[in-house]
C-alpha atoms as a PDB file:
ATOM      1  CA  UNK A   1       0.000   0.000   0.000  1.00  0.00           C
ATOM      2  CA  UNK A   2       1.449   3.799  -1.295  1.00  0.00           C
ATOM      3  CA  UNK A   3       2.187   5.339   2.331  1.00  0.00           C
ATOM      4  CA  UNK A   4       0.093   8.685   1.150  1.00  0.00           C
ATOM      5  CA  UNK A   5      -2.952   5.879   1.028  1.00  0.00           C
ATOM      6  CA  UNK A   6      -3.068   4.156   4.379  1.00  0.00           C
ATOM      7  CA  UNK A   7      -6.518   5.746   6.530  1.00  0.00           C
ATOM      8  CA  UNK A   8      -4.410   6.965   9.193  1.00  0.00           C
ATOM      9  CA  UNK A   9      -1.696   8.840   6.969  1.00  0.00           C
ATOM     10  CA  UNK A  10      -4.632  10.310   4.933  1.00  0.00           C
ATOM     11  CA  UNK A  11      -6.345  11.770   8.511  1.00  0.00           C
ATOM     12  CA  UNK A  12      -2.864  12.425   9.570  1.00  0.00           C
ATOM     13  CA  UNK A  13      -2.705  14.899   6.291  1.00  0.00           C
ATOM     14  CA  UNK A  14      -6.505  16.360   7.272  1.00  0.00           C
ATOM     15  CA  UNK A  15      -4.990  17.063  10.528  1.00  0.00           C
ATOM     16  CA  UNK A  16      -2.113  19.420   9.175  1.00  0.00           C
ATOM     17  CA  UNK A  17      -4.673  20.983   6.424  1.00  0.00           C
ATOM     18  CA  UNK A  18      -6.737  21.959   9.518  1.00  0.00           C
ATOM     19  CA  UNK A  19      -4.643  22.374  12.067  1.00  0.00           C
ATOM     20  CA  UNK A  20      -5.483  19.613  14.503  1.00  0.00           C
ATOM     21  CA  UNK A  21      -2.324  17.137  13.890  1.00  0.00           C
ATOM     22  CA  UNK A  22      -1.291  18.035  17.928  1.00  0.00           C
ATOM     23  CA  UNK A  23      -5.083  17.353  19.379  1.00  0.00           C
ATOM     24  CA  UNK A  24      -4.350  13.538  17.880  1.00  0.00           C
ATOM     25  CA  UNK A  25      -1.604  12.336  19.074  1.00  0.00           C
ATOM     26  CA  UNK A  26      -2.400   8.912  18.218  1.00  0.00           C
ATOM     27  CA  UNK A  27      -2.516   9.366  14.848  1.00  0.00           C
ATOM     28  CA  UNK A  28       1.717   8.854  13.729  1.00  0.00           C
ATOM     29  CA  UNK A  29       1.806   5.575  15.831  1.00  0.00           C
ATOM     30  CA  UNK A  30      -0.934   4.341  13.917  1.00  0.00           C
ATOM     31  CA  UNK A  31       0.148   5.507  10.310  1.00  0.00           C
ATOM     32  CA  UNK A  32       3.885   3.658  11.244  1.00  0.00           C
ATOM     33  CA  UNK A  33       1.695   0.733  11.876  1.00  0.00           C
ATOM     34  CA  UNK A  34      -0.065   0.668   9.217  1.00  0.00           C
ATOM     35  CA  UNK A  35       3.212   0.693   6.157  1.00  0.00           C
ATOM     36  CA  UNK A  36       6.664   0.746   6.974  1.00  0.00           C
ATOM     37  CA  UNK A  37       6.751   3.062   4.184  1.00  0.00           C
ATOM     38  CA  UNK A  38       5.043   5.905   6.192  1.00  0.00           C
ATOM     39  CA  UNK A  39       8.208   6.204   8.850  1.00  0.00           C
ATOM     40  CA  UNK A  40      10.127   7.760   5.785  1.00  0.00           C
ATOM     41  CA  UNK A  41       7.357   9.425   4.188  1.00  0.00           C
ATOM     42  CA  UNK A  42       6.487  11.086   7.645  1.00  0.00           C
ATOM     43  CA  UNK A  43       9.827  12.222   7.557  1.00  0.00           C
ATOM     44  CA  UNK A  44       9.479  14.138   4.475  1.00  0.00           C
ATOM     45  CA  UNK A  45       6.333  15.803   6.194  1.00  0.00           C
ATOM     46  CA  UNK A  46       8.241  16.540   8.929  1.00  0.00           C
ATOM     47  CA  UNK A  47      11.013  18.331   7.287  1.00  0.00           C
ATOM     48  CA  UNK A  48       8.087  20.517   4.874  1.00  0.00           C
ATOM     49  CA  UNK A  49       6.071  21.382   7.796  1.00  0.00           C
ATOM     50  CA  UNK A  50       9.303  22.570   9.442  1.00  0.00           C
ATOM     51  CA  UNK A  51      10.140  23.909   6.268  1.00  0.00           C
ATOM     52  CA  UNK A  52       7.387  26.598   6.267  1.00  0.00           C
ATOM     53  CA  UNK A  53       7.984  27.260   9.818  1.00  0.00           C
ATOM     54  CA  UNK A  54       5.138  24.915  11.122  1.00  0.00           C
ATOM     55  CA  UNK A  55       7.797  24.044  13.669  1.00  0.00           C
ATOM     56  CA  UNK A  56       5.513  23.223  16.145  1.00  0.00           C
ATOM     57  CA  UNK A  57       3.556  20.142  13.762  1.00  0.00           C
ATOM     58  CA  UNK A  58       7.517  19.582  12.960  1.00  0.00           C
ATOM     59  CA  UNK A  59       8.355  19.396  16.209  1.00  0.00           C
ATOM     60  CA  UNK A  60       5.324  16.586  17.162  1.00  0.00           C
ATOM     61  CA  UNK A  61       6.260  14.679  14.351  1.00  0.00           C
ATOM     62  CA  UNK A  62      10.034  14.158  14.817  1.00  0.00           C
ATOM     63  CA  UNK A  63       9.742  13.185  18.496  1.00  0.00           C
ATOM     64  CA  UNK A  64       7.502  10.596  17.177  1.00  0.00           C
ATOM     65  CA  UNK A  65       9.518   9.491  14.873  1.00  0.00           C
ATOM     66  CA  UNK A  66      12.483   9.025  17.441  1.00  0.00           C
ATOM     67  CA  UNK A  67       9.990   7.388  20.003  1.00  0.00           C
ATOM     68  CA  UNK A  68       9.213   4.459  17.102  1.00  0.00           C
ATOM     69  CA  UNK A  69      13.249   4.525  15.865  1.00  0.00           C
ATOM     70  CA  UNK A  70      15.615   5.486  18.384  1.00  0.00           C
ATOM     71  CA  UNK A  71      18.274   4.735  16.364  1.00  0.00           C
ATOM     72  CA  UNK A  72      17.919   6.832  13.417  1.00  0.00           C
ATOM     73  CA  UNK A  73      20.463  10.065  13.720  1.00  0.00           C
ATOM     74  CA  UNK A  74      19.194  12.448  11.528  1.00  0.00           C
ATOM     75  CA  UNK A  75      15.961  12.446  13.292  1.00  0.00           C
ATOM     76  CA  UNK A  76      18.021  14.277  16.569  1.00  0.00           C
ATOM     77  CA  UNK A  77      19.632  15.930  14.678  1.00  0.00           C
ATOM     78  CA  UNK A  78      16.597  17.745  13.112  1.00  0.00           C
ATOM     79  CA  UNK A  79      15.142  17.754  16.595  1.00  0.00           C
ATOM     80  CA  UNK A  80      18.063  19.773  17.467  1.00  0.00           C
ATOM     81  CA  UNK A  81      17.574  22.220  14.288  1.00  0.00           C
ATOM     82  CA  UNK A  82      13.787  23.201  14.894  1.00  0.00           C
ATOM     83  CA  UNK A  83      14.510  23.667  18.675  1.00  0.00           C
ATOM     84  CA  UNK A  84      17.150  26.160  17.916  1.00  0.00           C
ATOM     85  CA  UNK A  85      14.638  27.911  15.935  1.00  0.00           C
ATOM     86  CA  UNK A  86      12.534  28.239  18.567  1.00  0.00           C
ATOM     87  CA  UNK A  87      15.323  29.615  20.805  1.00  0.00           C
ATOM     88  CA  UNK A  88      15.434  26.129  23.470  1.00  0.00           C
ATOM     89  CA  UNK A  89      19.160  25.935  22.999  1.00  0.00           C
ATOM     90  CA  UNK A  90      19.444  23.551  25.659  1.00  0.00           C
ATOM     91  CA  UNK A  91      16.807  21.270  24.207  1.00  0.00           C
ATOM     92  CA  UNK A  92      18.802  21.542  20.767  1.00  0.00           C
ATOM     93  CA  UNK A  93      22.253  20.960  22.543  1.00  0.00           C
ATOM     94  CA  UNK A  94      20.379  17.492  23.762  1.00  0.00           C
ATOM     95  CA  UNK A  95      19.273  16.385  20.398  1.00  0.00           C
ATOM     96  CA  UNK A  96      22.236  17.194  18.548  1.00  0.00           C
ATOM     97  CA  UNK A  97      24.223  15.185  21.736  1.00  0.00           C
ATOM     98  CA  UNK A  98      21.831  12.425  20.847  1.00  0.00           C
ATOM     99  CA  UNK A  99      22.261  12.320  17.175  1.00  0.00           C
ATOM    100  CA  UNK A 100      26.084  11.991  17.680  1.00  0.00           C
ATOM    101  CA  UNK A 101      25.802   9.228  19.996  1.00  0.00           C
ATOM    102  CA  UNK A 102      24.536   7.594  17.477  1.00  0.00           C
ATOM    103  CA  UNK A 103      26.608   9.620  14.604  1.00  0.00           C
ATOM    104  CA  UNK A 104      29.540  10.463  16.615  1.00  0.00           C
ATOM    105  CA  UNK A 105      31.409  11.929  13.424  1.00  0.00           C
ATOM    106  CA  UNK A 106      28.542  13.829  11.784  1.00  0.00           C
ATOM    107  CA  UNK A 107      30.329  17.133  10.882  1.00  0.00           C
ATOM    108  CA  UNK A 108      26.702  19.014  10.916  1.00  0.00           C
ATOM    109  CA  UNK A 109      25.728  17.682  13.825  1.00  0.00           C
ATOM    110  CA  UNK A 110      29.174  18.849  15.330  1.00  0.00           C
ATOM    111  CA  UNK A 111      29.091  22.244  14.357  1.00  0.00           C
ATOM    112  CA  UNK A 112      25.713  23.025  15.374  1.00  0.00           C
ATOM    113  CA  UNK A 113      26.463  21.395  19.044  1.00  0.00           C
ATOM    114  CA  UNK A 114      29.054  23.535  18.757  1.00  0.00           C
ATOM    115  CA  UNK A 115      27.334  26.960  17.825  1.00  0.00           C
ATOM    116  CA  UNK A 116      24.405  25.895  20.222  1.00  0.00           C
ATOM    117  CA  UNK A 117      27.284  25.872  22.876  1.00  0.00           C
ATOM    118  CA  UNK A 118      28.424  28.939  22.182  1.00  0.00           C
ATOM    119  CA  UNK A 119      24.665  30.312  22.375  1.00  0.00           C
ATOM    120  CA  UNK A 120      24.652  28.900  26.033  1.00  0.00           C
ATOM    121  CA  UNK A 121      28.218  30.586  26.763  1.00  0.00           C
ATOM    122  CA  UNK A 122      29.555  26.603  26.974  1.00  0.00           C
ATOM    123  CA  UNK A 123      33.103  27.584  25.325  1.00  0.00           C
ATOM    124  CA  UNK A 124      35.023  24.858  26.409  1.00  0.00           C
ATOM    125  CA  UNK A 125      32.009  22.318  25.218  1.00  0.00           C
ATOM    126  CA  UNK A 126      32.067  24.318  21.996  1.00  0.00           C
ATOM    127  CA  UNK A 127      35.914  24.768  21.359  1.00  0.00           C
ATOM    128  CA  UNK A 128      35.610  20.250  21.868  1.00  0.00           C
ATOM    129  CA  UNK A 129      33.245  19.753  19.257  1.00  0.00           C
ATOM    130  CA  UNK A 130      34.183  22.251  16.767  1.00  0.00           C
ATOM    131  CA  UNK A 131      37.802  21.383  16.891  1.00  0.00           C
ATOM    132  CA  UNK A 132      36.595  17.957  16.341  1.00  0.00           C
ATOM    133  CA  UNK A 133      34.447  18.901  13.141  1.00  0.00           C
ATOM    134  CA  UNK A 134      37.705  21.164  11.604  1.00  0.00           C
ATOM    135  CA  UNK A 135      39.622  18.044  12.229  1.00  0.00           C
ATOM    136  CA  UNK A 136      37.036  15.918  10.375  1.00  0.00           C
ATOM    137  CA  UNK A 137      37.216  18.203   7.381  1.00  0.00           C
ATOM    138  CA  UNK A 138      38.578  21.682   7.252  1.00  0.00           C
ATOM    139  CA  UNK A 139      36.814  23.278   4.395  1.00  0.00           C
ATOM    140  CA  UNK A 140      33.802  24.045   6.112  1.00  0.00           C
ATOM    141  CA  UNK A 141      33.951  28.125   6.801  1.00  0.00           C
ATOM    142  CA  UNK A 142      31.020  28.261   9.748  1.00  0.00           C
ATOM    143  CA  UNK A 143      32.895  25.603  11.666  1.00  0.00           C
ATOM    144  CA  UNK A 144      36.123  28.357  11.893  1.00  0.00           C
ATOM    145  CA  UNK A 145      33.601  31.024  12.405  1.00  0.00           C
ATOM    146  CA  UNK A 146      32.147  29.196  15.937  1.00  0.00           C
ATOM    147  CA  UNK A 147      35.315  27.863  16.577  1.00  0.00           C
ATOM    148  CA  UNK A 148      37.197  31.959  16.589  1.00  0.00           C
ATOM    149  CA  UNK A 149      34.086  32.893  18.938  1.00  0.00           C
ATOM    150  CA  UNK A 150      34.461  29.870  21.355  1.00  0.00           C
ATOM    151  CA  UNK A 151      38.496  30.759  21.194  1.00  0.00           C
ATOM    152  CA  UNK A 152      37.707  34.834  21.571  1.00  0.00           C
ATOM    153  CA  UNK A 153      35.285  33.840  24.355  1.00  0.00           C
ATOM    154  CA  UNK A 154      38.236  31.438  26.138  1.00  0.00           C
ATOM    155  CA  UNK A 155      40.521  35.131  25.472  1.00  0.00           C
ATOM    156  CA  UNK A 156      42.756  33.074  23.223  1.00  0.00           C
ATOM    157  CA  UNK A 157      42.982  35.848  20.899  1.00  0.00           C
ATOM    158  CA  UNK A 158      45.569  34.387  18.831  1.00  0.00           C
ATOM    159  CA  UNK A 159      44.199  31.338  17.993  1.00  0.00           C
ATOM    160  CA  UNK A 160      40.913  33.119  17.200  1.00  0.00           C
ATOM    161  CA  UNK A 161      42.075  35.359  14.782  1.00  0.00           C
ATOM    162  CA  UNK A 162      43.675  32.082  13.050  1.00  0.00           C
ATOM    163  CA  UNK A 163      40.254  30.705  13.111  1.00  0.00           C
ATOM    164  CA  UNK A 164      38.659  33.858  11.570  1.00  0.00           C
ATOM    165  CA  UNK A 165      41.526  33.689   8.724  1.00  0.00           C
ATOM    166  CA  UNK A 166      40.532  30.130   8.212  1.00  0.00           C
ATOM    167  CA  UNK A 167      37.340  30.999   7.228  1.00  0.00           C
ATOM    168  CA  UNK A 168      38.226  33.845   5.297  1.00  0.00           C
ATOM    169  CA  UNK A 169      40.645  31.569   3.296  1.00  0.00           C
ATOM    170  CA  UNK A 170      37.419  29.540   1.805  1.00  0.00           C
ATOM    171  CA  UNK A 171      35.432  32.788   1.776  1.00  0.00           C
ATOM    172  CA  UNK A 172      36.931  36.282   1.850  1.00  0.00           C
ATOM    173  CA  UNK A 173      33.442  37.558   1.353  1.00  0.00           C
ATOM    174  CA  UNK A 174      32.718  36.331   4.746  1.00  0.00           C
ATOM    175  CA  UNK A 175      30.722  39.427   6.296  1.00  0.00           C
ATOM    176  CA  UNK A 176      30.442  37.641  10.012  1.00  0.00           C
ATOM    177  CA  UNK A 177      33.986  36.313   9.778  1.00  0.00           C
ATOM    178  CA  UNK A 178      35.485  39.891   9.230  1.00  0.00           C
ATOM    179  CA  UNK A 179      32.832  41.438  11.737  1.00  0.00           C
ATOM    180  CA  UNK A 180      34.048  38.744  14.559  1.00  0.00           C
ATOM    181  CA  UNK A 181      37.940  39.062  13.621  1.00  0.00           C
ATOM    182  CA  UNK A 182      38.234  42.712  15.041  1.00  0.00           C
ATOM    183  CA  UNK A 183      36.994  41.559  18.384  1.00  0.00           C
ATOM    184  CA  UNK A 184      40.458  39.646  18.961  1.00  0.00           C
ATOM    185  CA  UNK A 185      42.039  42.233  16.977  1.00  0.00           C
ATOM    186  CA  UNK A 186      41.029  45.010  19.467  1.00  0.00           C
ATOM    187  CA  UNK A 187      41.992  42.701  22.688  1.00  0.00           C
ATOM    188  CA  UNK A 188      45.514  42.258  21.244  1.00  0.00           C
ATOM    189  CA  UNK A 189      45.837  45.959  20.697  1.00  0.00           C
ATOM    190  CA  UNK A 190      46.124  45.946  17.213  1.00  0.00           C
ATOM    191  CA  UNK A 191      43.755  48.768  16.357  1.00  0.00           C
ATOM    192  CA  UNK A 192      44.691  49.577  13.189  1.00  0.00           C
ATOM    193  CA  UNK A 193      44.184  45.966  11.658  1.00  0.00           C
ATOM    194  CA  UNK A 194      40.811  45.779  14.167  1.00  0.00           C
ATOM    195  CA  UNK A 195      39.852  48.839  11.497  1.00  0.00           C
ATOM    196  CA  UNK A 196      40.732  47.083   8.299  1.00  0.00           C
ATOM    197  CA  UNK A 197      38.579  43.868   9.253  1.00  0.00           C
ATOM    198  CA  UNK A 198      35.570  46.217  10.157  1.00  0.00           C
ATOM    199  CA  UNK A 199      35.690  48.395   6.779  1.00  0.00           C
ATOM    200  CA  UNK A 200      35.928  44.876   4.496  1.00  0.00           C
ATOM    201  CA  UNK A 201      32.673  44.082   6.938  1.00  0.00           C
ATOM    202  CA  UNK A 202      31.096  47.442   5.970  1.00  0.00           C
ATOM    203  CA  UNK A 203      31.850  47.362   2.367  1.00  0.00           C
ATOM    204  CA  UNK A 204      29.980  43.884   2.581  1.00  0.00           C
ATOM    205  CA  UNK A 205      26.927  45.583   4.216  1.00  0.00           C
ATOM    206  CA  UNK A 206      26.989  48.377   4.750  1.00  0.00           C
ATOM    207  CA  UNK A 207      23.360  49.032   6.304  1.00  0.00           C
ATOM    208  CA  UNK A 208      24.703  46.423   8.986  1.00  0.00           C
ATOM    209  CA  UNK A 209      24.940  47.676  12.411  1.00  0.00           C
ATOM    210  CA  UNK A 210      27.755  44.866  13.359  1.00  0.00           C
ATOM    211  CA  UNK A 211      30.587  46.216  10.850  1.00  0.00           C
ATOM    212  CA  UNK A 212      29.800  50.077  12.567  1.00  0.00           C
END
């Protein structure tokens, strides 16, 4: 049976048309019952509901689907994603900690425990894992951009401003990169250069605040 035909994954749809998918709670359990196929196709819905910021609906469905497959690490790891939308860093910093349990190399899963980390002022849990993801693969730009605020946070200026100019190595268009380099920049004295990384910010944007 197509998963879009079982009964329950057709109500489940009428629920989300109308609104009413978190009044019926019963109703994922019974569409994963129903066809295996519906775990992956509820995963799809999941991901379009969070999508167009039905986070909520996206929110109900993915802790349903990690309730019925525990084992699954993308699931977390979207968990972790919507929550940070809606601001519950420490609820995100548990997903993505579950999803690289399970994952423990996942380089997206590391950079956003990372960032999260720095959002709850956890620098030395955010200097581990982003360290970690650089290792894994060291072309990815926002993993030196967390990693020079974890760094700036810990006052190792230094290394922070090498963090910064990694990033601006794969992207010298970087607007937060440049923004975020004079912050070591002024701490080391080094006003003039502090300047220079401001001004490339501003030419970026220059209706952003930040770069001012």
């Amino acid at each position: 049976m197509n998963a879009s035909h079982t009964p329950s994954f057709a109500q489940l749809l009428e629920c989300l048309r109308t609104n009413t998918l978190l009044g019926n709670p019963s109703l994922i359990s019974q569409a994963l019952q129903e066809d295996a196929q519906n775990e992956s196709a509820l995963f799809q819905l999941a991901l379009a509901c969070a999508g167009h910021e039905r986070l909520d609906d996206a929110f109900f469905i993915f802790n349903c689907l990690e309730a019925a497959n525990p084992t699954d690490p993308r699931i977390p790891y979207n968990l972790g994603l919507i929550c940070s939308l809606r601001s519950d860093h420490a609820a995100a910093l548990a997903a993505y900690e579950r999803a690289l349990s399970l994952a423990p190399d996942d380089l997206d899963a590391l950079i956003n425990q990372g960032a999260t980390c720095n959002d709850l002022k956890d620098y030395a849990g955010a200097l581990k894992a982003l360290e970690r993801a650089t290792q894994i693969n060291p072309g990815i730009k926002e993993a030196w951009l967390n990693l020079g605020i974890a760094l700036n946070h810990l006052q190792s200026y230094e290394q922070s401003l090498r963090a910064y100019d990694q990033a601006l190595a794969l992207d010298p268009q970087y607007f937060e990169a440049w923004v975020n380099r004079s912050v070591p920049l002024n701490a080391l004295k080094r006003y003039q250069e502090a300047c220079t990384s401001c001004e490339k910010a501003i030419a970026l944007r220059p209706n952003d605040a930040q770069g001012w």
